[in-house]
N, C-alpha and C. Protein backbone atom coordinates (compact mmCIF):
# COMPACT_ATOMS: atom_id res chain seq x y z
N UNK A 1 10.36 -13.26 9.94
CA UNK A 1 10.65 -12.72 8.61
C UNK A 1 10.48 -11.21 8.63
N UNK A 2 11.84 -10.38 7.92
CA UNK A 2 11.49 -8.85 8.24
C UNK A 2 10.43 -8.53 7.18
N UNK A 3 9.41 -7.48 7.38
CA UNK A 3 8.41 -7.17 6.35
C UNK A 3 9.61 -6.17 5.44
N UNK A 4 9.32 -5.80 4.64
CA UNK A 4 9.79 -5.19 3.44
C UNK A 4 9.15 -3.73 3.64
N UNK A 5 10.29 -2.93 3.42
CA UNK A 5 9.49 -1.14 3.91
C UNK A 5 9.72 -0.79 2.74
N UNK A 6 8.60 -0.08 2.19
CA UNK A 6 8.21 0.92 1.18
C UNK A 6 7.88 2.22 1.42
N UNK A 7 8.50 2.73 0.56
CA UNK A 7 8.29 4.31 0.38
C UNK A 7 7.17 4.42 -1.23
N UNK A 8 5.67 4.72 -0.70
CA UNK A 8 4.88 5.18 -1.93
C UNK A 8 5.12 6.33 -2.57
N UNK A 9 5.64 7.01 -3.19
CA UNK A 9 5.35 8.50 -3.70
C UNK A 9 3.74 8.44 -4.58
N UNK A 10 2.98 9.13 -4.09
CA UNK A 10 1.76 8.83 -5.04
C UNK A 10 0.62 10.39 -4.50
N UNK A 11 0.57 10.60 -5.68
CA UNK A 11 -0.27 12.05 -5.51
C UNK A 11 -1.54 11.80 -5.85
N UNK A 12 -2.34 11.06 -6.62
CA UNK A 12 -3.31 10.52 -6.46
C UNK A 12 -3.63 10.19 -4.92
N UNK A 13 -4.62 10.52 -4.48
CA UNK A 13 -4.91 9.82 -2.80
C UNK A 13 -5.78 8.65 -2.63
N UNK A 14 -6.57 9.36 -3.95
CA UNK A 14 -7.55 7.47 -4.22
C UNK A 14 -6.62 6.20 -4.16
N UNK A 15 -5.89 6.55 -5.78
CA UNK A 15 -5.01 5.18 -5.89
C UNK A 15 -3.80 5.46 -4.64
N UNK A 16 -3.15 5.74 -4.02
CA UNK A 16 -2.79 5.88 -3.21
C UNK A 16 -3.39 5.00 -1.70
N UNK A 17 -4.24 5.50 -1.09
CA UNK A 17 -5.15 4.80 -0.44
C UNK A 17 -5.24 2.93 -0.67
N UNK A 18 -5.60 3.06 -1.97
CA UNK A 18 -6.27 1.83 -2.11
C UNK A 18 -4.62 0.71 -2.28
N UNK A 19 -4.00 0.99 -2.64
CA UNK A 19 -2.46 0.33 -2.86
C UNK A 19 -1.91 0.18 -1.66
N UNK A 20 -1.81 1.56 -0.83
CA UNK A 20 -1.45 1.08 0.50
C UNK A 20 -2.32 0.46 0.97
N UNK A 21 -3.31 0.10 1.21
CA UNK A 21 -3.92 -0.76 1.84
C UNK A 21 -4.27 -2.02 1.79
N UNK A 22 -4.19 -2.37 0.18
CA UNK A 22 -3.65 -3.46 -0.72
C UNK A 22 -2.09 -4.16 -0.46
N UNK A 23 -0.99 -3.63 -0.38
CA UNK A 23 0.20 -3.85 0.03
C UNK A 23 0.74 -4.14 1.70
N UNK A 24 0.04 -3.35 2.51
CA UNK A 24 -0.21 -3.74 3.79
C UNK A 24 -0.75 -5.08 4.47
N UNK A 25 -1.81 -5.44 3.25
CA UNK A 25 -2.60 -7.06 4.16
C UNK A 25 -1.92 -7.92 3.60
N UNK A 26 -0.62 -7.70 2.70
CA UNK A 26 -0.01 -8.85 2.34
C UNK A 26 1.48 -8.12 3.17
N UNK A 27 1.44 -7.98 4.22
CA UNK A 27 2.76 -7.63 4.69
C UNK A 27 3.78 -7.23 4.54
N UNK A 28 3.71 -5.77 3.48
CA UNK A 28 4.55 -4.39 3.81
C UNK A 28 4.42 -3.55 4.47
N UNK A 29 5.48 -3.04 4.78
CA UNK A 29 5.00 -1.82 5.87
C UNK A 29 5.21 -0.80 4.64
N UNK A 30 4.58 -0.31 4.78
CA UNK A 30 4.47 0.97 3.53
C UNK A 30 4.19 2.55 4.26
N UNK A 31 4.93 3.34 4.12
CA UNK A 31 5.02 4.34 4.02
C UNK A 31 4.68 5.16 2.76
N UNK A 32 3.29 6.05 2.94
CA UNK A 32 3.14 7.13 1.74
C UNK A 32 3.00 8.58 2.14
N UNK A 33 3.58 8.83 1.07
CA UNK A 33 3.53 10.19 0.97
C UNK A 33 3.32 10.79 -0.42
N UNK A 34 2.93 12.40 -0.65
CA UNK A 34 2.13 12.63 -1.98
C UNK A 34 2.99 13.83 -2.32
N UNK A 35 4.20 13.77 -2.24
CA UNK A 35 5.27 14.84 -2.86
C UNK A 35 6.86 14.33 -3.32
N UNK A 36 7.32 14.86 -3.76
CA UNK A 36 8.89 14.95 -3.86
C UNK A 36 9.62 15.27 -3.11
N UNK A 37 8.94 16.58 -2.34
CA UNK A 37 10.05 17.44 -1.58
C UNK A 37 9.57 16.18 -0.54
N UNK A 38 8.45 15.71 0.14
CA UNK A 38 8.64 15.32 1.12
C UNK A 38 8.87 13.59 1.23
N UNK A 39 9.16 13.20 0.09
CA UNK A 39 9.87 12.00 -0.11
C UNK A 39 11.39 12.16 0.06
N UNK A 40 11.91 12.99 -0.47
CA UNK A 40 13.25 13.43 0.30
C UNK A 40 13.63 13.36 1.54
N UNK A 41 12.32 14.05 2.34
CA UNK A 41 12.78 14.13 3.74
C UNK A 41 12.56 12.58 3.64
N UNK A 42 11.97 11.93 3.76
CA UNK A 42 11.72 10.24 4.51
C UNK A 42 13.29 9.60 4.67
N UNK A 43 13.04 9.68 2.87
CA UNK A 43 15.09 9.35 2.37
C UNK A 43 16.04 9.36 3.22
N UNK A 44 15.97 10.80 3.77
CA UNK A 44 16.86 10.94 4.66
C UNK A 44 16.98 10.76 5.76
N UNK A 45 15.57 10.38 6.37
CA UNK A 45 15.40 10.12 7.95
C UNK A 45 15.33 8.67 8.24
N UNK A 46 14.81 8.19 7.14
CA UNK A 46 14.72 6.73 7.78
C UNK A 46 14.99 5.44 6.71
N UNK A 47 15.05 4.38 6.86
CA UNK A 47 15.06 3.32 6.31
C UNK A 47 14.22 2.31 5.42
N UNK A 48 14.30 2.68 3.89
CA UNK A 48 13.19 1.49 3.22
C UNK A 48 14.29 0.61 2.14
N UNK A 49 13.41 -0.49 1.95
CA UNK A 49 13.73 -1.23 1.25
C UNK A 49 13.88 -1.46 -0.16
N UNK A 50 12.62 -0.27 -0.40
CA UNK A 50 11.85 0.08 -1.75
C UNK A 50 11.12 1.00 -1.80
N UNK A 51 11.59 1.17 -3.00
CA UNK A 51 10.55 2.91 -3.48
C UNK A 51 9.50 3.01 -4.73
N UNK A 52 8.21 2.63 -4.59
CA UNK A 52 7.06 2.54 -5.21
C UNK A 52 6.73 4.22 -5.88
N UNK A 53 6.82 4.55 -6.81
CA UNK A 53 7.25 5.84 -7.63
C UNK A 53 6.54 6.41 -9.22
N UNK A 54 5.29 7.54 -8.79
CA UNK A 54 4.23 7.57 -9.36
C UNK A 54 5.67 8.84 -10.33
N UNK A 55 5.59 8.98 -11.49
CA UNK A 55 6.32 9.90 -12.40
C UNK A 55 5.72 10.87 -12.19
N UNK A 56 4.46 11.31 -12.54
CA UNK A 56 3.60 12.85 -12.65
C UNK A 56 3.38 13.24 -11.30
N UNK A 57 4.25 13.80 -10.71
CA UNK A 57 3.98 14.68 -9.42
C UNK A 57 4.02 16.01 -9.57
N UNK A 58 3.10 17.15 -8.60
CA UNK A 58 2.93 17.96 -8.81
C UNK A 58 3.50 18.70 -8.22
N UNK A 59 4.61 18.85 -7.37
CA UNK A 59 6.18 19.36 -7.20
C UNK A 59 7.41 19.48 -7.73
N UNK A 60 7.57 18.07 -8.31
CA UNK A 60 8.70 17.86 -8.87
C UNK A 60 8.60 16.63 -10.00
N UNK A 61 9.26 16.38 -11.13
CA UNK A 61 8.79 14.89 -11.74
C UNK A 61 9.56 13.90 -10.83
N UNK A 62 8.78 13.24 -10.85
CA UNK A 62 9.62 11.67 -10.38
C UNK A 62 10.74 11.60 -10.68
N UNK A 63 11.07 11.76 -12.17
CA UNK A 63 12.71 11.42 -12.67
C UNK A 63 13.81 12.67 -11.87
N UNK A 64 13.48 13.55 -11.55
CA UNK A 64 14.24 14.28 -10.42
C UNK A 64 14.95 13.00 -8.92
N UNK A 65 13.65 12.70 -8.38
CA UNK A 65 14.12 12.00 -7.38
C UNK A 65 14.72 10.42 -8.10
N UNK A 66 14.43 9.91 -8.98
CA UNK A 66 15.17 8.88 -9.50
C UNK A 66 16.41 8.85 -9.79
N UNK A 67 17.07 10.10 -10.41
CA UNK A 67 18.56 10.71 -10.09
C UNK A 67 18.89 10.51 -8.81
N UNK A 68 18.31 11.25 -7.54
CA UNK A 68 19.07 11.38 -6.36
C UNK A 68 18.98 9.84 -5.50
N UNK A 69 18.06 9.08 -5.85
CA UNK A 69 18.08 7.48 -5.40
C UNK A 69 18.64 6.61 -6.03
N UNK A 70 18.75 7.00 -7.22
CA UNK A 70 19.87 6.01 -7.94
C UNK A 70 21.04 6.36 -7.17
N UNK A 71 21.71 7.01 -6.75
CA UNK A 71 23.18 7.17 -6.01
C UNK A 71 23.01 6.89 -5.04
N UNK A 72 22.04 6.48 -4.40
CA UNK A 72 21.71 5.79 -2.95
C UNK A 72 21.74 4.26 -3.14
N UNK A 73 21.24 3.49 -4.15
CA UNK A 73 21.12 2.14 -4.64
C UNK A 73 20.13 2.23 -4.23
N UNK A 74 19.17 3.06 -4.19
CA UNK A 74 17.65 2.12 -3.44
C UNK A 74 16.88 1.69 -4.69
N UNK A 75 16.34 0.77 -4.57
CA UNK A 75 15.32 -0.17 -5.82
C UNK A 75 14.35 1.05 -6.17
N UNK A 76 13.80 0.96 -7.28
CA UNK A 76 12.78 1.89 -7.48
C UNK A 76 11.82 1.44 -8.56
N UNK A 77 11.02 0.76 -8.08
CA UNK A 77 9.76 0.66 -8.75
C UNK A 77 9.29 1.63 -9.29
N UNK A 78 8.70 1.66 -10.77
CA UNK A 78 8.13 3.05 -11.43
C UNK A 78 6.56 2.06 -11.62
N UNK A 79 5.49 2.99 -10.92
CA UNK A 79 4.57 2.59 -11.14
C UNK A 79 3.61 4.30 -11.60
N UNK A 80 3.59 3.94 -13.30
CA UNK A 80 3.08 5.35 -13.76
C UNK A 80 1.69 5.15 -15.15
N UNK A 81 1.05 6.29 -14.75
CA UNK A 81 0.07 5.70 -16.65
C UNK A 81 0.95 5.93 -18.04
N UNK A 82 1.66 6.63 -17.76
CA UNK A 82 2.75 6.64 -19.28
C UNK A 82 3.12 5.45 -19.22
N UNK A 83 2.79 4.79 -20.65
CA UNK A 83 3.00 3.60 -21.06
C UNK A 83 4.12 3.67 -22.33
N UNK A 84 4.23 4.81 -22.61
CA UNK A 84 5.19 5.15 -23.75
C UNK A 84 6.68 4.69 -23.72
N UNK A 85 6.70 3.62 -24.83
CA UNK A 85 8.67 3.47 -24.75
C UNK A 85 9.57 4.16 -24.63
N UNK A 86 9.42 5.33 -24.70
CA UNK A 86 10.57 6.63 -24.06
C UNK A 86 10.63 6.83 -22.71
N UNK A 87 9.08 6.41 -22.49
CA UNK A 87 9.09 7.10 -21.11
C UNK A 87 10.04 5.82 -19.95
N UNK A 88 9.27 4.82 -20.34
CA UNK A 88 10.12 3.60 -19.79
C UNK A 88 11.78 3.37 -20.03
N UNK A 89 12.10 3.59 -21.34
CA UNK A 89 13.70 3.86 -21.41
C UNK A 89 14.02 4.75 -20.37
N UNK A 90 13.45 6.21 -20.31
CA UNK A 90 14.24 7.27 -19.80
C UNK A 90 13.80 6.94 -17.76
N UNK A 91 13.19 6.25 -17.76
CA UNK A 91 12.87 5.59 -16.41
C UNK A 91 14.34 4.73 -15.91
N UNK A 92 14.07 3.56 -16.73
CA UNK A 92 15.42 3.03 -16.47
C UNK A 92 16.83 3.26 -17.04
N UNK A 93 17.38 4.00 -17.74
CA UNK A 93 18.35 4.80 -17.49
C UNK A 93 18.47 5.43 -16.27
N UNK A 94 17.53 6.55 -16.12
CA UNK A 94 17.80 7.12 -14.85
C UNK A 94 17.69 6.10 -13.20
N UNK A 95 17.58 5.24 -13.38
CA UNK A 95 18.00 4.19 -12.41
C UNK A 95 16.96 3.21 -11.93
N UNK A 96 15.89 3.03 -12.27
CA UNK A 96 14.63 2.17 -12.29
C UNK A 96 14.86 0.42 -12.35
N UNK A 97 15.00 -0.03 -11.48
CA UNK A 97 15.01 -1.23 -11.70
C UNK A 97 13.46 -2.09 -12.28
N UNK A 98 12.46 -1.33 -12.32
CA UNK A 98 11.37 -2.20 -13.02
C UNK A 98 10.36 -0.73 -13.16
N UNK A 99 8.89 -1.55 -13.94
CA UNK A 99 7.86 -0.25 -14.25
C UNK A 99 7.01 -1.12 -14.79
N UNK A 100 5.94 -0.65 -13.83
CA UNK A 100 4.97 -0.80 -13.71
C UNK A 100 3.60 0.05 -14.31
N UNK A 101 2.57 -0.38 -15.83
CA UNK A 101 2.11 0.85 -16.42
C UNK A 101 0.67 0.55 -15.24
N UNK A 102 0.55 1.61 -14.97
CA UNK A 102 -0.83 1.66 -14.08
C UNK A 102 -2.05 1.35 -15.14
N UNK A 103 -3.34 0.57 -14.63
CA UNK A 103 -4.23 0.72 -15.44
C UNK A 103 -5.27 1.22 -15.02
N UNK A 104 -6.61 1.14 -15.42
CA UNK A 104 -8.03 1.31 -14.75
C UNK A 104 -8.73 0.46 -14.87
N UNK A 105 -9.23 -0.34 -13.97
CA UNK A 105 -9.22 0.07 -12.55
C UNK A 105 -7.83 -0.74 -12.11
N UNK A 106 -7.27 0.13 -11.13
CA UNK A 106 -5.85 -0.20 -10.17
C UNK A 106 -5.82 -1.89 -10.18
N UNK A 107 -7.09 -2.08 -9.50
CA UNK A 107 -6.97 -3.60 -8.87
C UNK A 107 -6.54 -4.54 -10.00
N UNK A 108 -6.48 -4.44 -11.18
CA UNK A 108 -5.91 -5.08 -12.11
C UNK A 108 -4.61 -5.38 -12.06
N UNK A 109 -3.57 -4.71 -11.55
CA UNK A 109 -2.32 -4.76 -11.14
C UNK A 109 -2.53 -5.33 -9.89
N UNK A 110 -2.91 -5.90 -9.08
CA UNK A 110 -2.88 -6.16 -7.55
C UNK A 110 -1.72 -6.91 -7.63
N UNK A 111 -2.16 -8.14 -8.03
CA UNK A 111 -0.98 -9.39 -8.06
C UNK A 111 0.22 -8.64 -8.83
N UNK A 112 0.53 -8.05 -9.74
CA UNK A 112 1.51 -7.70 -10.28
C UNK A 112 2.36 -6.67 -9.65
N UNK A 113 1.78 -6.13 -9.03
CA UNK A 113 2.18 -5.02 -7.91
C UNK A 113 3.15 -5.51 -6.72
N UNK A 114 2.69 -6.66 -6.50
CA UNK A 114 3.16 -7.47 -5.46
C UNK A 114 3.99 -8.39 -5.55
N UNK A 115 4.00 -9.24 -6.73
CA UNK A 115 4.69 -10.28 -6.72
C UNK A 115 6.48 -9.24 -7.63
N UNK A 116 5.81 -8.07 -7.85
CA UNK A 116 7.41 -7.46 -8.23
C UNK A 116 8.17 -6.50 -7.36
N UNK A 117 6.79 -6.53 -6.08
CA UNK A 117 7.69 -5.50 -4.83
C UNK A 117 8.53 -7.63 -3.90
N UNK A 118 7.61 -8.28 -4.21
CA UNK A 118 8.47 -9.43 -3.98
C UNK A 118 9.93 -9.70 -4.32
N UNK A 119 9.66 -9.61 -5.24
CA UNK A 119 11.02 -9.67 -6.53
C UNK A 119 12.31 -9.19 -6.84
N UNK A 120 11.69 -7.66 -6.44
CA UNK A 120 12.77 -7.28 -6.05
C UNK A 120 13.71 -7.00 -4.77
N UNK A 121 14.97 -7.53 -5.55
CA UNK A 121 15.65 -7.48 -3.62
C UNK A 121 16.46 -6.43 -3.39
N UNK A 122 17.56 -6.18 -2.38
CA UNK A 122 17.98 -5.10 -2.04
C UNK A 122 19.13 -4.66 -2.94
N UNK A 123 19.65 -5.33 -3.33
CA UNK A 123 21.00 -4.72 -4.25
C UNK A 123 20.17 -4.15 -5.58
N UNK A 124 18.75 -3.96 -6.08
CA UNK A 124 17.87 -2.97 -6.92
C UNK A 124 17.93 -3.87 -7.84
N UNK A 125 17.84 -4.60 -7.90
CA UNK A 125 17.82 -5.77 -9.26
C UNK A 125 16.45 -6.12 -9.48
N UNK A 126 15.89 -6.31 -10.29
CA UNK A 126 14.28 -6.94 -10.59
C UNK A 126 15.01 -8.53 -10.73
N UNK A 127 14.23 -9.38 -10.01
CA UNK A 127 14.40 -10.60 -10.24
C UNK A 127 13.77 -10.91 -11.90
N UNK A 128 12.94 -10.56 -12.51
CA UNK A 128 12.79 -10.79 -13.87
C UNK A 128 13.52 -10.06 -14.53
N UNK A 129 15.00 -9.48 -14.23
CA UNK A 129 15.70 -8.34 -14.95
C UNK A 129 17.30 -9.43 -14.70
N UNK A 130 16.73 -10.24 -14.01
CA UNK A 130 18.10 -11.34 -13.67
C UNK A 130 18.49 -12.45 -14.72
């Protein structure tokens, strides 16, 4: 069975840390990184399945790179603390197939984290969006 490759964008390093390492013992290969500009480069160099996608970055906003991956088709998980209905509209418009509101503490999402990087498959569809 192929594992499922993820791209984290996550500037937090705590929650960062603890997700990848959380997502790993259930068999993703996960790739993180804690920028925009250098989520770009990955984009372009290599191959994921899915893109796990914190909004408040301190380079660029998330919804920047959600434009340039929506024209790629890649899935894009929005996992952010804005819980606000605008913010989630203007998420999926700009090409978000699901969103995820972060809570405190993280581990509260574990299972939910997972069973919707499950879920979703490659043509960017959320299986609960089916």
């Amino acid at each position: 069975m192929k594992m499922i490759r993820i791209l984290y964008i996550e500037d937090d390093l705590t929650t960062a840390k603890y997700l990848n390492a959380f997502l790993s013992e259930h068999c993703f290969d996960v790739v993180h990184t804690d920028s925009v500009v250098s989520a770009h480069s990955y984009i372009n160099t290599e191959t994921f399945d899915l893109i796990l996608l914190d909004l408040n970055m301190p380079d660029y906003s998330g919804f920047d790179l959600l434009k340039t991956v929506n024209a790629l088709t890649l899935p894009v998980i929005v996992i952010s603390a804005f819980s606000d209905t605008a913010t989630k509209v203007k998420a999926f418009r700009y090409g978000a197939c699901d969103y995820l509101v972060a809570s405190e503490p993280l581990r509260q999402n574990d299972t939910t984290c997972t069973n919707r990087c499950l879920a979703t498959d490659i043509s960017g569809r959320s299986a609960s969006a089916s």
